[in-house]
PDB file of N, CA and C in Angstrom:
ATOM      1  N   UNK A   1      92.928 114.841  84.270  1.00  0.00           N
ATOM      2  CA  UNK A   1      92.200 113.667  83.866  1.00  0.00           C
ATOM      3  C   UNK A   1      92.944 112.420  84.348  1.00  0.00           C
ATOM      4  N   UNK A   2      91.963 111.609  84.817  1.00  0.00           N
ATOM      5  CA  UNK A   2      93.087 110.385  85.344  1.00  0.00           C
ATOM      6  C   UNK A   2      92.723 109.438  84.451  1.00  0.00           C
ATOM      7  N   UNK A   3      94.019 108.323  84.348  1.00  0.00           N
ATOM      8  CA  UNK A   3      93.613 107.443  83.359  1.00  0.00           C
ATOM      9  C   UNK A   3      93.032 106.361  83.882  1.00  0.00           C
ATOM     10  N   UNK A   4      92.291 105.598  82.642  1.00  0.00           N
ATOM     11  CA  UNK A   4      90.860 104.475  82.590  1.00  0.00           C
ATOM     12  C   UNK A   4      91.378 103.024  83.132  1.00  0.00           C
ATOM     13  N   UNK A   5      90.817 102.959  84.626  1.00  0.00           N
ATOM     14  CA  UNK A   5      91.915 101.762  84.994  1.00  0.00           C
ATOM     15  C   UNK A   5      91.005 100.239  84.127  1.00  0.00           C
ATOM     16  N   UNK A   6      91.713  99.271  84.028  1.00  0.00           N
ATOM     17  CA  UNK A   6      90.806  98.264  83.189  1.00  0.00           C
ATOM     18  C   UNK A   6      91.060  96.958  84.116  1.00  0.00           C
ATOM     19  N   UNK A   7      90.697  96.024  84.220  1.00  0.00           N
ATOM     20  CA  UNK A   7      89.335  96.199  84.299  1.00  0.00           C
ATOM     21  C   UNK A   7      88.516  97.054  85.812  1.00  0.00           C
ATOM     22  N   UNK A   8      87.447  97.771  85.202  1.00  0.00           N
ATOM     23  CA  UNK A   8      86.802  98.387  86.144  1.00  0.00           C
ATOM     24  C   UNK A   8      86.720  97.995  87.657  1.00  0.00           C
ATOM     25  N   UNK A   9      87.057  96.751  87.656  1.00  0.00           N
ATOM     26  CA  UNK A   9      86.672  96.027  89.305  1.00  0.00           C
ATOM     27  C   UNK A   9      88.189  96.278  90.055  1.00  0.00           C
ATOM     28  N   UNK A  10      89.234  96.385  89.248  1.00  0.00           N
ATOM     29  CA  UNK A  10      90.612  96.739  89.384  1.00  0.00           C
ATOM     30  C   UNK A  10      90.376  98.285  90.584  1.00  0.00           C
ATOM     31  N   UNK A  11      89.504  99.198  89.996  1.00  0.00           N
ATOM     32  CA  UNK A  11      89.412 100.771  90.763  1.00  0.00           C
ATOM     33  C   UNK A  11      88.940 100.490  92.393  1.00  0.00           C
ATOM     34  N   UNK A  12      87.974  99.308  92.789  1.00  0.00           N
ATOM     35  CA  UNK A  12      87.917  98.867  93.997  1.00  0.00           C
ATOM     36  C   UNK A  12      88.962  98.184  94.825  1.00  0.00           C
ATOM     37  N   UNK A  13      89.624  97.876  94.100  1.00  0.00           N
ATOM     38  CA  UNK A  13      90.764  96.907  94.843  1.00  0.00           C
ATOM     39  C   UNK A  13      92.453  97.730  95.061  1.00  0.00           C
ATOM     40  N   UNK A  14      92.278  99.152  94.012  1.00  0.00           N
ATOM     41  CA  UNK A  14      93.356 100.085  93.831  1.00  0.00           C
ATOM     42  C   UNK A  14      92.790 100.903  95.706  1.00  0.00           C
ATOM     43  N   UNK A  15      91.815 101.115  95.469  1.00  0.00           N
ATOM     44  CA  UNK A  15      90.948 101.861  96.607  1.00  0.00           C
ATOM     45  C   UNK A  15      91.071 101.250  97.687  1.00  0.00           C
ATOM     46  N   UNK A  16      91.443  99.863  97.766  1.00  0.00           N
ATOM     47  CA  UNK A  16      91.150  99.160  98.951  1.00  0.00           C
ATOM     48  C   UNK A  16      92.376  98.919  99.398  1.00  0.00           C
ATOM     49  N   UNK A  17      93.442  98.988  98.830  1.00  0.00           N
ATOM     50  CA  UNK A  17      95.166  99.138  98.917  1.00  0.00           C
ATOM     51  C   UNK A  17      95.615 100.342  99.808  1.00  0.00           C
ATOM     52  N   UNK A  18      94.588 101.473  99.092  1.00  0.00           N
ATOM     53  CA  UNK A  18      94.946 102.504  99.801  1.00  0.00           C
ATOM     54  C   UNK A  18      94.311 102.944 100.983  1.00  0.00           C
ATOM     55  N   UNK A  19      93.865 102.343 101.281  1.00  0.00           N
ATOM     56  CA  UNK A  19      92.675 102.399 102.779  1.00  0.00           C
ATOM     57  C   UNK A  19      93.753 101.475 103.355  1.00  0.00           C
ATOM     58  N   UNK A  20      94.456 100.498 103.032  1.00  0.00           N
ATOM     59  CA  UNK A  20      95.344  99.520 103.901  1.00  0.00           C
ATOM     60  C   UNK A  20      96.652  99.953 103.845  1.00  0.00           C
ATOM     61  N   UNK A  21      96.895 101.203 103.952  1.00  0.00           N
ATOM     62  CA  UNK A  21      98.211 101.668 104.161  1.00  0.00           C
ATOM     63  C   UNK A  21      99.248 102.047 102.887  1.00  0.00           C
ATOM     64  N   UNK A  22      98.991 101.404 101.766  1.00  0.00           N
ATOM     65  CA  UNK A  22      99.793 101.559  99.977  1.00  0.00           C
ATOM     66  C   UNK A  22      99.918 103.229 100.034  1.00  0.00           C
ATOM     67  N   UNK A  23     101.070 103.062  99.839  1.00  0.00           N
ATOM     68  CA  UNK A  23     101.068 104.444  98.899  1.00  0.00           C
ATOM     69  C   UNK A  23     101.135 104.657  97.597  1.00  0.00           C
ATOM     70  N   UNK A  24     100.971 105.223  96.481  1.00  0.00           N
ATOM     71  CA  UNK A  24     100.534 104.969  95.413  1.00  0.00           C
ATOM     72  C   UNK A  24     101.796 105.811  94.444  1.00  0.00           C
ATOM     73  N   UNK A  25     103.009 105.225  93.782  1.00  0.00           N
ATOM     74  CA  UNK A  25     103.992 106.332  93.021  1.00  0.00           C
ATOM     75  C   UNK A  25     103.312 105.576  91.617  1.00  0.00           C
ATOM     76  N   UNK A  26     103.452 106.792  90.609  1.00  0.00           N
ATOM     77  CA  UNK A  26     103.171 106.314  89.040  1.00  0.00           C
ATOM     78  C   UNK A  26     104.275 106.742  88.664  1.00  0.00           C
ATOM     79  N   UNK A  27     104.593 105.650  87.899  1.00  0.00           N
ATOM     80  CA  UNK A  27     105.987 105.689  87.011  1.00  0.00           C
ATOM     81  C   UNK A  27     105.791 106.324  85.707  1.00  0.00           C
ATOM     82  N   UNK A  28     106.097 107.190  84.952  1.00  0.00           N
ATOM     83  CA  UNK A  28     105.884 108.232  83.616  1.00  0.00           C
ATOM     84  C   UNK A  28     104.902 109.045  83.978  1.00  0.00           C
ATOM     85  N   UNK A  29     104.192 109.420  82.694  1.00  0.00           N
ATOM     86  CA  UNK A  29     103.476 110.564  83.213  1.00  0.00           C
ATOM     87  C   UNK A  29     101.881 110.319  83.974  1.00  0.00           C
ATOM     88  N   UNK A  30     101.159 111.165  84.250  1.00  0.00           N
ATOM     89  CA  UNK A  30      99.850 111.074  85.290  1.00  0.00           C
ATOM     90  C   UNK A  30      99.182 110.574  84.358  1.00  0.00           C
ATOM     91  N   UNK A  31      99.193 111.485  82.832  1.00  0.00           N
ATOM     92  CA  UNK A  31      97.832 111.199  82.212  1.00  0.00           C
ATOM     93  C   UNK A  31      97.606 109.907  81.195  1.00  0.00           C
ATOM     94  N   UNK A  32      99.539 109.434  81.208  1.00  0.00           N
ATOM     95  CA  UNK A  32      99.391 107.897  80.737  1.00  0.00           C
ATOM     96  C   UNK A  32     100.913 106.944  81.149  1.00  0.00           C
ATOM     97  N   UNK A  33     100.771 106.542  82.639  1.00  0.00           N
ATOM     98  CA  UNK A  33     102.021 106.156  82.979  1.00  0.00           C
ATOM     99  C   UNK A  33     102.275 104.767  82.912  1.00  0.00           C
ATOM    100  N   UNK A  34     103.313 104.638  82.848  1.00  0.00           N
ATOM    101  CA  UNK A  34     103.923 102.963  82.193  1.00  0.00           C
ATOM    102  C   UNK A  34     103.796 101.942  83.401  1.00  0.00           C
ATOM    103  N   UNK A  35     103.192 102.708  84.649  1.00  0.00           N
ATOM    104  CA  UNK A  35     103.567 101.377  85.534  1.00  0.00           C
ATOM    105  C   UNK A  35     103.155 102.314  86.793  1.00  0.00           C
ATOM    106  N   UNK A  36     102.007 101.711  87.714  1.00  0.00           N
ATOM    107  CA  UNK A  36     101.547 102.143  89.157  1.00  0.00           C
ATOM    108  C   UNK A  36     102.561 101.167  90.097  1.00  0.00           C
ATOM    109  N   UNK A  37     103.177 101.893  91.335  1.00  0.00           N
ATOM    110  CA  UNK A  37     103.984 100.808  92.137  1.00  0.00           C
ATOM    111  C   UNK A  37     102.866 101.090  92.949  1.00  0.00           C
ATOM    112  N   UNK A  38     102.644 100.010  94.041  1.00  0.00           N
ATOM    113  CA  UNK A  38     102.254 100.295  95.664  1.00  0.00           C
ATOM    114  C   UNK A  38     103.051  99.711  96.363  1.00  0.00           C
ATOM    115  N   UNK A  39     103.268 100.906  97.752  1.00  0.00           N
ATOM    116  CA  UNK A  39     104.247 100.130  98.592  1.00  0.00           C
ATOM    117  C   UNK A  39     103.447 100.086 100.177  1.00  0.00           C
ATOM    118  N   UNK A  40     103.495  98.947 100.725  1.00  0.00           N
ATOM    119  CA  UNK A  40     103.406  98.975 102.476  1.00  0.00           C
ATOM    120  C   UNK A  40     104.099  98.298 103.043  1.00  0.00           C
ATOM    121  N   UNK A  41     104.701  99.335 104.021  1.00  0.00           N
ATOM    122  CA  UNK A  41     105.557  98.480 105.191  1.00  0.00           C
ATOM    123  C   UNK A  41     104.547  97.778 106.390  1.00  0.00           C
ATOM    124  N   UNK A  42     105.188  97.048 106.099  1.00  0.00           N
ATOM    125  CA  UNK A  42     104.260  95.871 107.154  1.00  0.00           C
ATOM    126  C   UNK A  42     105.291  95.016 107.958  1.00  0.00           C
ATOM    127  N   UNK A  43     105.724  95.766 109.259  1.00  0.00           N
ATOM    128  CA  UNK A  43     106.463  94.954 109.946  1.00  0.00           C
ATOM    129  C   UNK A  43     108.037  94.932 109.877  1.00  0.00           C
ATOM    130  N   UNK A  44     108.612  93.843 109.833  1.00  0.00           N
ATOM    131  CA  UNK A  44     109.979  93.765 109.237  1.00  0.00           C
ATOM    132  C   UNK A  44     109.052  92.945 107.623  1.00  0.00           C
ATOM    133  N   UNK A  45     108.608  93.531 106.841  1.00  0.00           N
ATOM    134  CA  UNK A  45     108.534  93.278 105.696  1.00  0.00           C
ATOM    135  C   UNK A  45     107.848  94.555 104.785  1.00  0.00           C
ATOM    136  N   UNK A  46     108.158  94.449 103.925  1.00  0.00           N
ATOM    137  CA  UNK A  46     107.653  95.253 102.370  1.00  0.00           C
ATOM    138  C   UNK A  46     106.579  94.770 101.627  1.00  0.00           C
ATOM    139  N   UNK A  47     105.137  95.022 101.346  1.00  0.00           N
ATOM    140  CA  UNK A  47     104.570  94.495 100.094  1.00  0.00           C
ATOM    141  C   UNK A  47     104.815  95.732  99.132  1.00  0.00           C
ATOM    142  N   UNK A  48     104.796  95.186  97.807  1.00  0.00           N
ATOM    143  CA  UNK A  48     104.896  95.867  96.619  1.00  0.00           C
ATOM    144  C   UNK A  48     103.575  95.432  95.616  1.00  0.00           C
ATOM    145  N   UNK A  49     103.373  96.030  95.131  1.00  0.00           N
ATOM    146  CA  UNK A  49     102.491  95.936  93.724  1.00  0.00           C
ATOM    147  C   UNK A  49     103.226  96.665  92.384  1.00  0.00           C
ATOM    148  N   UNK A  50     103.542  95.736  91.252  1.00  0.00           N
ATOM    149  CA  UNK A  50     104.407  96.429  90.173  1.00  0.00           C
ATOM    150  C   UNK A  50     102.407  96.186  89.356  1.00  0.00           C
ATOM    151  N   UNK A  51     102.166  97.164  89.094  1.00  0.00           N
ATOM    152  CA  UNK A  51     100.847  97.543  87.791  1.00  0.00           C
ATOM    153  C   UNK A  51     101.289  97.879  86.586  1.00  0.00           C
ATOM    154  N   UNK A  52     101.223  97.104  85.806  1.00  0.00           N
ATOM    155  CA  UNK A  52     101.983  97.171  84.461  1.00  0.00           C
ATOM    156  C   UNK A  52     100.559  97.421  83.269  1.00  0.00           C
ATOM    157  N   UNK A  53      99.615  96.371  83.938  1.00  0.00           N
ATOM    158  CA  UNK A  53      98.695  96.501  82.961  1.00  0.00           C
ATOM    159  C   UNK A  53      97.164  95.057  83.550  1.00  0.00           C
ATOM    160  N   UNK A  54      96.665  95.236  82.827  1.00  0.00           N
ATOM    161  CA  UNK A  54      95.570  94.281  83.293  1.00  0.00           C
ATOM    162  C   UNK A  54      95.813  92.973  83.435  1.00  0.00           C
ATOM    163  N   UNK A  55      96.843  92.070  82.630  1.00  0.00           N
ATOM    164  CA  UNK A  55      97.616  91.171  82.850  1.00  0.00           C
ATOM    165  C   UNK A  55      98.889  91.406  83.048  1.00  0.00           C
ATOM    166  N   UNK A  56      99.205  92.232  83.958  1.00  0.00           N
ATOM    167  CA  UNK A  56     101.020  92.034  83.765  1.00  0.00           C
ATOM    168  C   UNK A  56     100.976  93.024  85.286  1.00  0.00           C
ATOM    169  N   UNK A  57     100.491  91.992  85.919  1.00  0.00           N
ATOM    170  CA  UNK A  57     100.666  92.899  87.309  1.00  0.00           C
ATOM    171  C   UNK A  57     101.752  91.938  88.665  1.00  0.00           C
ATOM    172  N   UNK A  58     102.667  92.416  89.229  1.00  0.00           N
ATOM    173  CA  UNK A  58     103.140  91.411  90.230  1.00  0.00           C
ATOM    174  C   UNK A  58     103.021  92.054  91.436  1.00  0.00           C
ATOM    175  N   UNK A  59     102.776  90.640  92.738  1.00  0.00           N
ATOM    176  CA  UNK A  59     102.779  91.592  93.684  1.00  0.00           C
ATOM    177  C   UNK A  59     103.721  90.093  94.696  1.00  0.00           C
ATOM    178  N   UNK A  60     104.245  91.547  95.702  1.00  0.00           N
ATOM    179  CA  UNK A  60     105.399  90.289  96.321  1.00  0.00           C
ATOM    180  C   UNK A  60     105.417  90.944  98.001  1.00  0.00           C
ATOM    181  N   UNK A  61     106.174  90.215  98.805  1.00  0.00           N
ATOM    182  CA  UNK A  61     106.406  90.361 100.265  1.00  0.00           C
ATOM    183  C   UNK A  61     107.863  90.524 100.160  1.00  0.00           C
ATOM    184  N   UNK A  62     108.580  91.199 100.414  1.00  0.00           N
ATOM    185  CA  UNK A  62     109.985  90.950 100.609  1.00  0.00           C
ATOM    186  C   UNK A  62     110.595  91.243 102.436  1.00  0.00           C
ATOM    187  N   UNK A  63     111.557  91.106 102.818  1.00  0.00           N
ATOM    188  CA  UNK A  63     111.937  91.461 103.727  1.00  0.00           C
ATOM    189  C   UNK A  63     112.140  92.730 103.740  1.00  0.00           C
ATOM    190  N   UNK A  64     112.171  93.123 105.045  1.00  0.00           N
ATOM    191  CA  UNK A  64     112.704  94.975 104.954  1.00  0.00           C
ATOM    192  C   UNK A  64     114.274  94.813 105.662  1.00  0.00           C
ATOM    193  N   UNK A  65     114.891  94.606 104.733  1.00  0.00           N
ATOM    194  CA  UNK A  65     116.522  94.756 105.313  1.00  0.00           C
ATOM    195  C   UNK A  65     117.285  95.429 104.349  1.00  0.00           C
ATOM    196  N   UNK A  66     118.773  95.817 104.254  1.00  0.00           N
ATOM    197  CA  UNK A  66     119.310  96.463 103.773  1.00  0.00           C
ATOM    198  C   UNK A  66     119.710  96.235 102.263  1.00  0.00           C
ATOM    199  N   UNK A  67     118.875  94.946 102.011  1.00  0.00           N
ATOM    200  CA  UNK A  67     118.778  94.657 100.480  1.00  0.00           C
ATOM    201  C   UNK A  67     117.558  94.751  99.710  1.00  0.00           C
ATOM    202  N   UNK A  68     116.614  94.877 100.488  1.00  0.00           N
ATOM    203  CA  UNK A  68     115.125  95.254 100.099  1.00  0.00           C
ATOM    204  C   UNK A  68     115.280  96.159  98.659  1.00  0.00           C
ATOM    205  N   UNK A  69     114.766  95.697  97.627  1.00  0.00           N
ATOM    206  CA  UNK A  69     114.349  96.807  96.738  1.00  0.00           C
ATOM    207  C   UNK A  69     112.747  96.305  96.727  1.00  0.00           C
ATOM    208  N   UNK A  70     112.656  97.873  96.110  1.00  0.00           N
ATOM    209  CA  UNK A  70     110.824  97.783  95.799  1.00  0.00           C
ATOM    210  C   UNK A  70     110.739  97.802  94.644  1.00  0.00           C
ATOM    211  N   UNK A  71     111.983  97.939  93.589  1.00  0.00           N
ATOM    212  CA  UNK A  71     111.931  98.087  91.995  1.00  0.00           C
ATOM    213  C   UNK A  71     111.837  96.720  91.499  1.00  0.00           C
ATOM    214  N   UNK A  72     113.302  95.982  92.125  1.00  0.00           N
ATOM    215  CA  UNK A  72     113.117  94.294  91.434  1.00  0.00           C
ATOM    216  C   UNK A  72     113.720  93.535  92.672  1.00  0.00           C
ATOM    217  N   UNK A  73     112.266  92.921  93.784  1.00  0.00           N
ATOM    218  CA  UNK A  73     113.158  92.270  94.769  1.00  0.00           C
ATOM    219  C   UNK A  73     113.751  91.053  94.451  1.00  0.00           C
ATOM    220  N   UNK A  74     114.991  91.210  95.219  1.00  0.00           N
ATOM    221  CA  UNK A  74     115.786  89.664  94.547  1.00  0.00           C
ATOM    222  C   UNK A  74     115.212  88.267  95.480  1.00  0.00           C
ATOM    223  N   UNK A  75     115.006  89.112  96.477  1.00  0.00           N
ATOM    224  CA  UNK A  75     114.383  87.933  97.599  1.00  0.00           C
ATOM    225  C   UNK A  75     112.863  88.028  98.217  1.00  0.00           C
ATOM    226  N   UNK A  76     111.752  87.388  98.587  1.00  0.00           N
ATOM    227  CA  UNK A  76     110.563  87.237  98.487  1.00  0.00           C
ATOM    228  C   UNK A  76     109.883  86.040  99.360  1.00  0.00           C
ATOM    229  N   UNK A  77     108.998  86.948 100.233  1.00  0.00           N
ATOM    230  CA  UNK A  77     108.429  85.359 101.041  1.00  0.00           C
ATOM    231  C   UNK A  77     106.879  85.147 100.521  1.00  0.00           C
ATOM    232  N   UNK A  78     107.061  85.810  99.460  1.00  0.00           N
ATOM    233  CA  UNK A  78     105.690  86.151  98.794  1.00  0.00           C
ATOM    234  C   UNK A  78     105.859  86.415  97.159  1.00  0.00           C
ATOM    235  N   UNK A  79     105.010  85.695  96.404  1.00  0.00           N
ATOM    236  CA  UNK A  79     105.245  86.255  94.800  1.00  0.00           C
ATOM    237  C   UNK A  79     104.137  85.855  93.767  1.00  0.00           C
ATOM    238  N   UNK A  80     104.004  86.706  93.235  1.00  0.00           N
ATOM    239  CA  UNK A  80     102.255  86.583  92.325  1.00  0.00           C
ATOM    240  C   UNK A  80     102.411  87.096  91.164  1.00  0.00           C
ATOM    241  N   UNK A  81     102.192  86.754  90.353  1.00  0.00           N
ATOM    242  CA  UNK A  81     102.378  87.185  88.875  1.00  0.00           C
ATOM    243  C   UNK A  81     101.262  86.986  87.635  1.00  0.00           C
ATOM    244  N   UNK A  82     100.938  88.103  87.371  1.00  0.00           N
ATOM    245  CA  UNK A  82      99.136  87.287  86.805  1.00  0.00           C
ATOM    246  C   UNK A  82      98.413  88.554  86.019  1.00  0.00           C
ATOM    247  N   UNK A  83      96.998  88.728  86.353  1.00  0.00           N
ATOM    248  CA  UNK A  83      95.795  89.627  86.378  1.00  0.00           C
ATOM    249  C   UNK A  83      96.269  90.367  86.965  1.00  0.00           C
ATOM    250  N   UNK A  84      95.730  91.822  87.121  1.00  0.00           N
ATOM    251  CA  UNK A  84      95.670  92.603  88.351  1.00  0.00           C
ATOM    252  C   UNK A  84      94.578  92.080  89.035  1.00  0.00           C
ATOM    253  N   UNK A  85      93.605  91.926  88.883  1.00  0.00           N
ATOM    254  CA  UNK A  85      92.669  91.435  89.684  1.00  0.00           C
ATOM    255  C   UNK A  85      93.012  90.012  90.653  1.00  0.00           C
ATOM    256  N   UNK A  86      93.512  89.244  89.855  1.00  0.00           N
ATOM    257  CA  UNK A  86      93.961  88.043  91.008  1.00  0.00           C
ATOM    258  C   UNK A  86      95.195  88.657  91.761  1.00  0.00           C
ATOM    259  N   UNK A  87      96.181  89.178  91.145  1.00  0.00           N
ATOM    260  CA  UNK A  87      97.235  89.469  92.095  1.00  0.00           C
ATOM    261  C   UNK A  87      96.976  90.477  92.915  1.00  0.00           C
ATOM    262  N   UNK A  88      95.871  91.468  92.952  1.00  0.00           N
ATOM    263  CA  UNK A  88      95.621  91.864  93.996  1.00  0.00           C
ATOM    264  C   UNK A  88      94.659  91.354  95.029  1.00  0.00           C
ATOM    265  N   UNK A  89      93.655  90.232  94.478  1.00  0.00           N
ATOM    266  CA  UNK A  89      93.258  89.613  95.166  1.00  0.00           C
ATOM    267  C   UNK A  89      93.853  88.696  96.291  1.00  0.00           C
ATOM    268  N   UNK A  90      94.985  88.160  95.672  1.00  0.00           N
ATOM    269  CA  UNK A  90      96.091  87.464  96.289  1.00  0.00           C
ATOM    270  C   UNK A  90      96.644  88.078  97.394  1.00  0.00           C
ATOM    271  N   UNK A  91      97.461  89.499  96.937  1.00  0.00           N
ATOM    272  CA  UNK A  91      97.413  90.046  97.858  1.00  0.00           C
ATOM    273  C   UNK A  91      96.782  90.647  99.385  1.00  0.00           C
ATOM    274  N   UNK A  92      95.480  90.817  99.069  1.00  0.00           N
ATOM    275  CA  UNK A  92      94.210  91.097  99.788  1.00  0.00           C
ATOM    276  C   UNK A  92      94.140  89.832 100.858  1.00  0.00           C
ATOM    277  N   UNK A  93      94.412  88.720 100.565  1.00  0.00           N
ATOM    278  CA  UNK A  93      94.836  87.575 101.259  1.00  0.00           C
ATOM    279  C   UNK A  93      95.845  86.886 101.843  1.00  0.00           C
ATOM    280  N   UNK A  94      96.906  87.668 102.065  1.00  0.00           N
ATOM    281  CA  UNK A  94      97.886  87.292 102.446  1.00  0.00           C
ATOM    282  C   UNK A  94      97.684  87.578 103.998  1.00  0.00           C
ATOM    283  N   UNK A  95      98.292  86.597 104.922  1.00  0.00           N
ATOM    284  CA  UNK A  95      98.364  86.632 106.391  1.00  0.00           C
ATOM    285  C   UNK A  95      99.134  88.077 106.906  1.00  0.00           C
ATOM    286  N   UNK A  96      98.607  88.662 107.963  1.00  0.00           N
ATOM    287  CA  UNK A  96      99.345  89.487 108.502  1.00  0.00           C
ATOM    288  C   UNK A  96     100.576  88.793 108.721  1.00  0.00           C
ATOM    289  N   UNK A  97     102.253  89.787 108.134  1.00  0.00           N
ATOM    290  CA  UNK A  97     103.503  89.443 108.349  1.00  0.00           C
ATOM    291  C   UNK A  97     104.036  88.713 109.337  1.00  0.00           C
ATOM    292  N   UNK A  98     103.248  88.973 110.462  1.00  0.00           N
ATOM    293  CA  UNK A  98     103.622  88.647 111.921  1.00  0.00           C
ATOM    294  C   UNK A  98     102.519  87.385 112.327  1.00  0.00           C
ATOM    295  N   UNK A  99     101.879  86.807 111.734  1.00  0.00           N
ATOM    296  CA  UNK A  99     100.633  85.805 111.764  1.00  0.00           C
ATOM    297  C   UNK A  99     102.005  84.264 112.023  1.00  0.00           C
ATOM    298  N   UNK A 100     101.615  83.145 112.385  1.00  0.00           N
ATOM    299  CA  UNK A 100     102.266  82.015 112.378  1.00  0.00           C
ATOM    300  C   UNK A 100     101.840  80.939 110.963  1.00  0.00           C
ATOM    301  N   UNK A 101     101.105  81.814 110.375  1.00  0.00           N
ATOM    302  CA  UNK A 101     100.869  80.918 108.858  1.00  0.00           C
ATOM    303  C   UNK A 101     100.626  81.613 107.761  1.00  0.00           C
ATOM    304  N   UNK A 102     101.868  82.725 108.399  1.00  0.00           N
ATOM    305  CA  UNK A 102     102.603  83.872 107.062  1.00  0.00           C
ATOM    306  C   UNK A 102     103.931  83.228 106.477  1.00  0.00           C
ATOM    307  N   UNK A 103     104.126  83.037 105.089  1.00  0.00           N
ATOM    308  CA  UNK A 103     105.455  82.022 104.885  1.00  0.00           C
ATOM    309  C   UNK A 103     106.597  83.371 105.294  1.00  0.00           C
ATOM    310  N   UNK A 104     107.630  82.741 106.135  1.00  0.00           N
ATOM    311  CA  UNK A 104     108.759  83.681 106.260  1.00  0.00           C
ATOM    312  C   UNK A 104     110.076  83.296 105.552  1.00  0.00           C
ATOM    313  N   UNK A 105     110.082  82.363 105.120  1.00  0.00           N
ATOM    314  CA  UNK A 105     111.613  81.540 104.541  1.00  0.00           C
ATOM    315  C   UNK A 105     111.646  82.396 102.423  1.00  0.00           C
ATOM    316  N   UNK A 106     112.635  83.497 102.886  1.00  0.00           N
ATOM    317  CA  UNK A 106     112.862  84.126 102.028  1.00  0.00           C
ATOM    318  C   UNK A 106     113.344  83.078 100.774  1.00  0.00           C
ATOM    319  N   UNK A 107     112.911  83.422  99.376  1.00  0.00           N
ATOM    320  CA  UNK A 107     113.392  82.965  98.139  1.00  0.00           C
ATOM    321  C   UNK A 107     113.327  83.419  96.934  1.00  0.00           C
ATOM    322  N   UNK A 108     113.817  83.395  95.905  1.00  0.00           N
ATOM    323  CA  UNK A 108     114.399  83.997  94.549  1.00  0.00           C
ATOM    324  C   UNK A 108     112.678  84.055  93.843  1.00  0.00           C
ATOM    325  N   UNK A 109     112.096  84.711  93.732  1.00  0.00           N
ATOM    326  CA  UNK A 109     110.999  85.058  93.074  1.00  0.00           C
ATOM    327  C   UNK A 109     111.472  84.946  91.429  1.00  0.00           C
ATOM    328  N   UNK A 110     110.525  83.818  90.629  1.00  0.00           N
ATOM    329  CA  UNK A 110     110.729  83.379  89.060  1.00  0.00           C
ATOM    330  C   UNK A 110     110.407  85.178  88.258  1.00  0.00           C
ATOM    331  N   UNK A 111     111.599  84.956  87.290  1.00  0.00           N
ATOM    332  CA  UNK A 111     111.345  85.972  86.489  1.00  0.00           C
ATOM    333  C   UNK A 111     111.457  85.436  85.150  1.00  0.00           C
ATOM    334  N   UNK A 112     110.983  84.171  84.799  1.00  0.00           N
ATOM    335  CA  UNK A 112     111.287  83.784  83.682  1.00  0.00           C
ATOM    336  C   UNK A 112     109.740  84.523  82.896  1.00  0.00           C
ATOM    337  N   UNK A 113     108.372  84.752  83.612  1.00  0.00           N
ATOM    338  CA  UNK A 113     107.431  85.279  82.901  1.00  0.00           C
ATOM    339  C   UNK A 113     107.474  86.637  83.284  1.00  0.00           C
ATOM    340  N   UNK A 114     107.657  87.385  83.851  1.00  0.00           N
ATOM    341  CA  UNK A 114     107.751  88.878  84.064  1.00  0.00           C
ATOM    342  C   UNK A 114     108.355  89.386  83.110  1.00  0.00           C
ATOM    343  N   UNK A 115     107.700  90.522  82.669  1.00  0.00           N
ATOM    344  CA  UNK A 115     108.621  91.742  81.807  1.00  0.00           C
ATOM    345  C   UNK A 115     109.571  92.461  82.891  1.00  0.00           C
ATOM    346  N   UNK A 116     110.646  92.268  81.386  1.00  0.00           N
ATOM    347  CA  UNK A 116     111.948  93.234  82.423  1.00  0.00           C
ATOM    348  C   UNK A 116     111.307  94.416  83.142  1.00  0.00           C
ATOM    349  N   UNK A 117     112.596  94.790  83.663  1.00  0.00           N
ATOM    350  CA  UNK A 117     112.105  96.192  84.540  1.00  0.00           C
ATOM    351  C   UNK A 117     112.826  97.104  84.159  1.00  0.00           C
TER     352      UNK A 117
END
């Protein structure tokens, strides 16, 4: 049984991640896990999606270098923190990595509203 993603418009945009390359790890168990990651390499960069919940979703760009995490990036040319629906919308809109009006100037992504990790 898979679990009830909320909101419903969320299952098109999970679907549409994975048609664009995401791979999909669930953190705890299948039939009720604490947290969906998505990851795509895109370039010399990383997108992530942390899915926590219908409001508590982040999604970020980081560099792909030897400090890259996909758990808690420290650095970010990209950072969204919100809905799942806007932050994947957000995402859905971001310039190809390699575009000339993709931001590249890496910086400290705010964690003053994010739940720990």
């Amino acid at each position: 049984m898979r679990p009830k993603i909320d909101p419903p418009e969320a299952a098109e945009l999970l679907r549409w991640a994975r048609r664009s390359g995401f791979t999909i790890h669930i953190v705890g168990q299948v039939t009720s896990p604490h947290a969906l990651v998505l990851v795509r390499f895109a370039g010399g960069y990383i997108d992530i999606v942390h899915l926590r919940g219908a409001d508590r979703t982040e999604v970020a760009r980081i560099p792909h270098d030897e400090h890259a995490s996909i758990w808690q990036p420290k650095l970010v040319t990209f950072h969204y923190y919100g809905s799942v629906l806007d932050a994947l919308n957000a995402l859905k809109c971001l310039p190809n990595p390699l575009d000339e009006t993709a931001r590249q100037v890496p910086y400290t992504p705010p964690r003053d509203s994010t739940p720990p990790h």
